[in-house]
Each structure stands twice: as structure tokens, then as C-alpha cells.
N, C-alpha and C. Protein backbone atom coordinates (compact mmCIF):
# COMPACT_ATOMS: atom_id res chain seq x y z
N UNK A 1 0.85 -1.19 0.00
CA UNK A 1 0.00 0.00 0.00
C UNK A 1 0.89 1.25 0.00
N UNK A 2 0.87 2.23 -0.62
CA UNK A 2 1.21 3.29 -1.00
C UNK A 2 0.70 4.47 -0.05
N UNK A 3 1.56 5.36 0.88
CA UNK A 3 1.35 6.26 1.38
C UNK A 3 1.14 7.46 0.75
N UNK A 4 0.12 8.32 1.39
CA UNK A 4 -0.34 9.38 0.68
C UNK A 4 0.25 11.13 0.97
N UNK A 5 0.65 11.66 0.62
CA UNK A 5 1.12 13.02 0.75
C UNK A 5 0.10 14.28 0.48
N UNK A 6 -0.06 14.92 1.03
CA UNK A 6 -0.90 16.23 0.71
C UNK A 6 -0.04 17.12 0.62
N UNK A 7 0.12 17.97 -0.21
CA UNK A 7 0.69 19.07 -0.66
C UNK A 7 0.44 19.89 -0.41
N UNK A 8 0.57 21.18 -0.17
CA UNK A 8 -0.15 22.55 0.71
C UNK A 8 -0.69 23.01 -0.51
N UNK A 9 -0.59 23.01 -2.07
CA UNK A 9 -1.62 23.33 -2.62
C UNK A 9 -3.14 23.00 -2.91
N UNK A 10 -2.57 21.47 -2.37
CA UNK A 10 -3.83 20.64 -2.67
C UNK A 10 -4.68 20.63 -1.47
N UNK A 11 -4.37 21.49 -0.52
CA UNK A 11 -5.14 21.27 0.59
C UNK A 11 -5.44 22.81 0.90
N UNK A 12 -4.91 23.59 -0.30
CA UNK A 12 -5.61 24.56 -0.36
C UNK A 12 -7.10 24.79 -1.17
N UNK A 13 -6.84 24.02 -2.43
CA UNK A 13 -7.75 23.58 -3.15
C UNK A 13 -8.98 23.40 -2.44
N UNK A 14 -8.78 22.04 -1.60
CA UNK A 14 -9.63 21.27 -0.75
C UNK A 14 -10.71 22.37 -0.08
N UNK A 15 -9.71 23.29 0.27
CA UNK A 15 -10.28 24.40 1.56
C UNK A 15 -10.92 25.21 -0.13
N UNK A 16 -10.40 25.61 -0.05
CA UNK A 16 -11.52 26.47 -1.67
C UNK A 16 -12.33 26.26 -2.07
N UNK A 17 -12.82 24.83 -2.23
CA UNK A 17 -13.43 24.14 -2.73
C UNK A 17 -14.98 23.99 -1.87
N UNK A 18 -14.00 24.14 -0.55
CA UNK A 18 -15.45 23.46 0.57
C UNK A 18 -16.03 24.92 0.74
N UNK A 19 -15.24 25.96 1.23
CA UNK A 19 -15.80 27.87 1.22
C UNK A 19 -16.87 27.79 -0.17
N UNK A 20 -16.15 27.73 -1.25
CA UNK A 20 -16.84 27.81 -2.20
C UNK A 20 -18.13 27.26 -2.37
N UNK A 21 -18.14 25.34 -1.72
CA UNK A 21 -19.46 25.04 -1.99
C UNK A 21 -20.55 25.59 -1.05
N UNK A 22 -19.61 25.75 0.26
CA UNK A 22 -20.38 26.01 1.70
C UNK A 22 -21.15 27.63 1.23
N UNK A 23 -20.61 28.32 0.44
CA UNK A 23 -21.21 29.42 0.28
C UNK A 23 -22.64 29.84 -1.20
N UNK A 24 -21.95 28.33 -1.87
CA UNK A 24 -23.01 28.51 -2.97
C UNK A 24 -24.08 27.74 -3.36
N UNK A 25 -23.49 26.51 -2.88
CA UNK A 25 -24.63 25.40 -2.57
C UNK A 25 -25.28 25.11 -1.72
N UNK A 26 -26.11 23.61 -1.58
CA UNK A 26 -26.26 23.54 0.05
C UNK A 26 -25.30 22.89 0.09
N UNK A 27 -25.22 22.93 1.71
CA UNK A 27 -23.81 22.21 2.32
C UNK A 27 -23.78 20.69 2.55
N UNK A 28 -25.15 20.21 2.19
CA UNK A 28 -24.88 18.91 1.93
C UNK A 28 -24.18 18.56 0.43
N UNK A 29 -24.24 19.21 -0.33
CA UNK A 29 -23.45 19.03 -1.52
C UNK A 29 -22.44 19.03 -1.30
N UNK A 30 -22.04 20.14 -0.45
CA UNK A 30 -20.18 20.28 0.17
C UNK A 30 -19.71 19.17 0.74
N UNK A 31 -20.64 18.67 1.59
CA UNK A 31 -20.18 17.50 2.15
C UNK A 31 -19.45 16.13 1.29
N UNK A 32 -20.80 16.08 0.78
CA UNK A 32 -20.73 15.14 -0.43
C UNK A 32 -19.96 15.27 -1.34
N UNK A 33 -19.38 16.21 -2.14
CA UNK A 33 -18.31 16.63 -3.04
C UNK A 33 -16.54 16.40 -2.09
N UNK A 34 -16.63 16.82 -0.86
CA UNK A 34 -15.24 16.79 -0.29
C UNK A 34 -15.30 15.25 0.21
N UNK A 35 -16.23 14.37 0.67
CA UNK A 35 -16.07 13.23 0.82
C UNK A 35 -15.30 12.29 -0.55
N UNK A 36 -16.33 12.72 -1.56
CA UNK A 36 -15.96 11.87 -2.78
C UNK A 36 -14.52 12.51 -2.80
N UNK A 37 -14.12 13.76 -2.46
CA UNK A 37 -12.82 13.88 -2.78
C UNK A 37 -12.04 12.94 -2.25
N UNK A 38 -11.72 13.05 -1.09
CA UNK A 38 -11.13 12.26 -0.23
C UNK A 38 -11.00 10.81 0.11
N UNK A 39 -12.42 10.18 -0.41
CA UNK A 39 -12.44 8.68 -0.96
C UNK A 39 -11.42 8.31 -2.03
N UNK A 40 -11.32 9.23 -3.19
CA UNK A 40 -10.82 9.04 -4.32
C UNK A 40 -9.19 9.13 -4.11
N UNK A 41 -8.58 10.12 -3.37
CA UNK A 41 -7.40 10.03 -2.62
C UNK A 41 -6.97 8.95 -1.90
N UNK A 42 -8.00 8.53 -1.18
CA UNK A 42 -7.49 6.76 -0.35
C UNK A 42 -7.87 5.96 -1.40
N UNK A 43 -8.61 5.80 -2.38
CA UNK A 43 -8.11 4.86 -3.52
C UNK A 43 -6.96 4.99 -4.01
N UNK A 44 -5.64 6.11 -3.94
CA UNK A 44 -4.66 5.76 -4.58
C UNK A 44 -3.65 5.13 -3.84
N UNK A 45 -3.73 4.57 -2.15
CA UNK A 45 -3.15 4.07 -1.45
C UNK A 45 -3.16 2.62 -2.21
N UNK A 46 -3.99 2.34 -2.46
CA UNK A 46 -3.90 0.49 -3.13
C UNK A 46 -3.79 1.03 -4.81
N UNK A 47 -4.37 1.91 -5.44
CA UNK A 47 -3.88 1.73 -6.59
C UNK A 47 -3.58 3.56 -7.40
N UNK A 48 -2.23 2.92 -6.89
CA UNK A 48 -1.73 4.53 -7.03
C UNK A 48 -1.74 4.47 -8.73
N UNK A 49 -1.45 3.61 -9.39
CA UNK A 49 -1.32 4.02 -11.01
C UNK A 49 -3.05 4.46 -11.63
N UNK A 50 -3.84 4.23 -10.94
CA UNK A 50 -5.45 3.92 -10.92
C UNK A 50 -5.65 5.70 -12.28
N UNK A 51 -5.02 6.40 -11.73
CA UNK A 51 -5.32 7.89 -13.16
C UNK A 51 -4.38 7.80 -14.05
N UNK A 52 -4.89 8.48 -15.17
CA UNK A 52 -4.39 8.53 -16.21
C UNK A 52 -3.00 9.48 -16.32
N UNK A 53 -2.25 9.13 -16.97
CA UNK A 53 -0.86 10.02 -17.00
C UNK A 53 -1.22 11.12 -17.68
N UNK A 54 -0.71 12.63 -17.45
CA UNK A 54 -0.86 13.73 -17.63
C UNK A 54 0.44 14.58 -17.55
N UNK A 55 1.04 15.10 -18.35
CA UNK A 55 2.14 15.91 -18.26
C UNK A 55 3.51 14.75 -18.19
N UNK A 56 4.36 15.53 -18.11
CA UNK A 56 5.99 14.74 -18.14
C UNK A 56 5.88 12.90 -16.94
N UNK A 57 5.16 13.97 -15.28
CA UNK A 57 5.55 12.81 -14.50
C UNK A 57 4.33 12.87 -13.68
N UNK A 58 3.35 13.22 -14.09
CA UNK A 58 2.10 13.16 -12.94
C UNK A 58 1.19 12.78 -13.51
N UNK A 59 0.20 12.35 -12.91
CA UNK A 59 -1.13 11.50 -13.71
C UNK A 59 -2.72 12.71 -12.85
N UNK A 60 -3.54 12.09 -13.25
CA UNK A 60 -4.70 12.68 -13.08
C UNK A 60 -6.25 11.50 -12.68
N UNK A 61 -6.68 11.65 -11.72
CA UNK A 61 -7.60 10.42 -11.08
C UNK A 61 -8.73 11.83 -11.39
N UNK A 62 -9.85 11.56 -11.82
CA UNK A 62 -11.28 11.67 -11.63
C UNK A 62 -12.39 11.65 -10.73
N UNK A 63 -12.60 12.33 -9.69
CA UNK A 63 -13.12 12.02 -8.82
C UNK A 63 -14.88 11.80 -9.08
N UNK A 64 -15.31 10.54 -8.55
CA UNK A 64 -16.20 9.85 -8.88
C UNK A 64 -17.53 11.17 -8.64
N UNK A 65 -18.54 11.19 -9.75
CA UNK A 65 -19.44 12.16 -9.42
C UNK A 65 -19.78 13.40 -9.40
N UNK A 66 -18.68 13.78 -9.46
CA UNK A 66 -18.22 15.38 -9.21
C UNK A 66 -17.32 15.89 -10.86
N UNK A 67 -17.18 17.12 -10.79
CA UNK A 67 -16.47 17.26 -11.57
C UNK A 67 -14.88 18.00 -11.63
N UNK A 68 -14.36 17.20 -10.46
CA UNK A 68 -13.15 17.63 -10.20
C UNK A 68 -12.21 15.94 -10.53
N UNK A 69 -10.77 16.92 -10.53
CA UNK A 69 -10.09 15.79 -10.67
C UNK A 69 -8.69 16.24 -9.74
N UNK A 70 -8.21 14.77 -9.51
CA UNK A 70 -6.84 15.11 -8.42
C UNK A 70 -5.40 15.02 -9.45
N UNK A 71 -4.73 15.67 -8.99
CA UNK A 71 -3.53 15.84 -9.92
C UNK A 71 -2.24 15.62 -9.09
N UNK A 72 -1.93 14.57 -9.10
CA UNK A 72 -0.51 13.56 -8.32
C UNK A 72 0.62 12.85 -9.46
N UNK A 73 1.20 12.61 -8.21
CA UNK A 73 2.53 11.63 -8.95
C UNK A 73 2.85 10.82 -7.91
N UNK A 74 3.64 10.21 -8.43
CA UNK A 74 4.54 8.94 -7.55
C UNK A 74 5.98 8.52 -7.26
N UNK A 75 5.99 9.50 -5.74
CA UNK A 75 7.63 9.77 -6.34
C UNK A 75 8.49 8.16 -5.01
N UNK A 76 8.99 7.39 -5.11
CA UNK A 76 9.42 6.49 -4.24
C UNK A 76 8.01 5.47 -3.72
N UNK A 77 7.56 5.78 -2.91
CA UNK A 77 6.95 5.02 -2.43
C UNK A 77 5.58 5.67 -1.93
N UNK A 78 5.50 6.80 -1.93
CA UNK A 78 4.55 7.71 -1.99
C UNK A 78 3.71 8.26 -2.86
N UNK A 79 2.79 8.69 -3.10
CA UNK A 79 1.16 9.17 -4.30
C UNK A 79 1.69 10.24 -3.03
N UNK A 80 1.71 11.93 -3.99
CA UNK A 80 2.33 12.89 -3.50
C UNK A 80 0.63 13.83 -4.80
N UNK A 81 -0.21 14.51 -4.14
CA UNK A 81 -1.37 15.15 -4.19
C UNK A 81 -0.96 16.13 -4.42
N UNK A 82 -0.79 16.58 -5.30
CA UNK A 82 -0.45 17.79 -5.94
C UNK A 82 -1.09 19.02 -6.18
N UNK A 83 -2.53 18.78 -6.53
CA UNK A 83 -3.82 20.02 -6.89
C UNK A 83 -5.00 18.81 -6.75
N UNK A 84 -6.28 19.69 -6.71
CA UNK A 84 -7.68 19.16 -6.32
C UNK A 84 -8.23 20.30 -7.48
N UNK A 85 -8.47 20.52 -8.66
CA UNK A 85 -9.06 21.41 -9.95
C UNK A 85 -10.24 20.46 -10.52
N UNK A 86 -11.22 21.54 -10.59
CA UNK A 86 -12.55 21.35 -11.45
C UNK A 86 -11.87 21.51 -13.07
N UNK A 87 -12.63 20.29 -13.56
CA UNK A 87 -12.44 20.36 -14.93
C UNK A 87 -12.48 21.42 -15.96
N UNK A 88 -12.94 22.45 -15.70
CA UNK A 88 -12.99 23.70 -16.16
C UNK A 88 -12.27 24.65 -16.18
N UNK A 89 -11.12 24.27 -14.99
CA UNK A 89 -10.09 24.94 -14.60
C UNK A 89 -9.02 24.94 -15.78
N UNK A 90 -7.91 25.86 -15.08
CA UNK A 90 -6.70 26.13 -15.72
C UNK A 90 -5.92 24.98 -15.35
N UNK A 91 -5.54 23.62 -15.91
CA UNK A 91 -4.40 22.99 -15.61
C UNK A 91 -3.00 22.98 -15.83
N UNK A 92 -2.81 24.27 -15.94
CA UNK A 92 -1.21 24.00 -16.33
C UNK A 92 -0.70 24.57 -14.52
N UNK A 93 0.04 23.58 -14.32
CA UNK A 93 0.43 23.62 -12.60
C UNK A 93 1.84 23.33 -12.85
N UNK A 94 2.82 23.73 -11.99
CA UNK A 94 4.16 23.59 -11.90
C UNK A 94 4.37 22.67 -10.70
N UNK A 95 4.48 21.09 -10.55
CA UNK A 95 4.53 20.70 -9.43
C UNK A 95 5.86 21.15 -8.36
């Protein structure tokens, strides 16, 4: 099993994400959107190759339901969480 890393961008995201829904949706949506996030993150403990490759060395997982996706790599022995971006977003990120 593969240990997981959060990145301070990606857990800025996270926090953006939840303000954002907490302020525009209902907050059961928020709930529900940061859960699926975070499910989809402990799926890459057992299958860290599980997203698609994206850029030079990082891949991209889909988070189930929602329309965000997580943006990681795999550096040693670690799935290292890089960004949490809605598909709509700007993806060009400098890890």
C-alpha cells in the first residue's frame, strides 16, 4: 500500500473548494463533493497508477461524481497530491 502526501496546494484547493461550496450550494453538496474527494485520494493508497498520466511525471484520477479531478505523482513510495481542480479549470500547474 502506498502512502499518501498532501501538498499545501492541494489542501488549499480542498479548503476552496469546501468555502466555495459552503457558500453557494447547500452544504450537503459540500459534504458530499469533499467526501468523494477524499475517498478518491485513499483509492490511490492500493492503486496509485489507478489515473491517467498527464504531463511529463504526474497523472490525473477523476473524482467519482463530481467534476473535479486530483492531480498527483509517484515519487518512491509515496502518491504525492499535488492540486484538487474542477475540470474547467486552468491545468497548467508547476509541481
Amino acid at each position: 500500500m502506498q502512502s499518501i502526501e498532501w501538498a499545501q496546494p492541494a489542501l488549499d484547493d480542498l479548503r476552496a473548494i469546501d468555502a466555495w461550496l459552503t457558500d453557494r450550494a447547500h452544504p450537503e453538496i459540500a459534504l458530499r463533493t469533499l467526501t468523494s474527494i477524499r475517498a478518491r485520494a485513499l483509492f490511490l493508497e492500493r492503486f496509485p497508477r489507478g489515473g491517467r498520466p498527464f504531463g511529463t511525471d504526474c497523472r490525473v484520477l477523476r473524482v467519482t461524481d463530481t467534476a473535479y479531478r486530483i492531480l498527483y505523482r509517484i515519487v518512491g513510495g509515496d502518491v504525492q497530491l499535488l492540486r484538487i481542480r474542477h475540470e474547467r479549470e486552468d491545468w497548467f500547474v508547476e509541481p
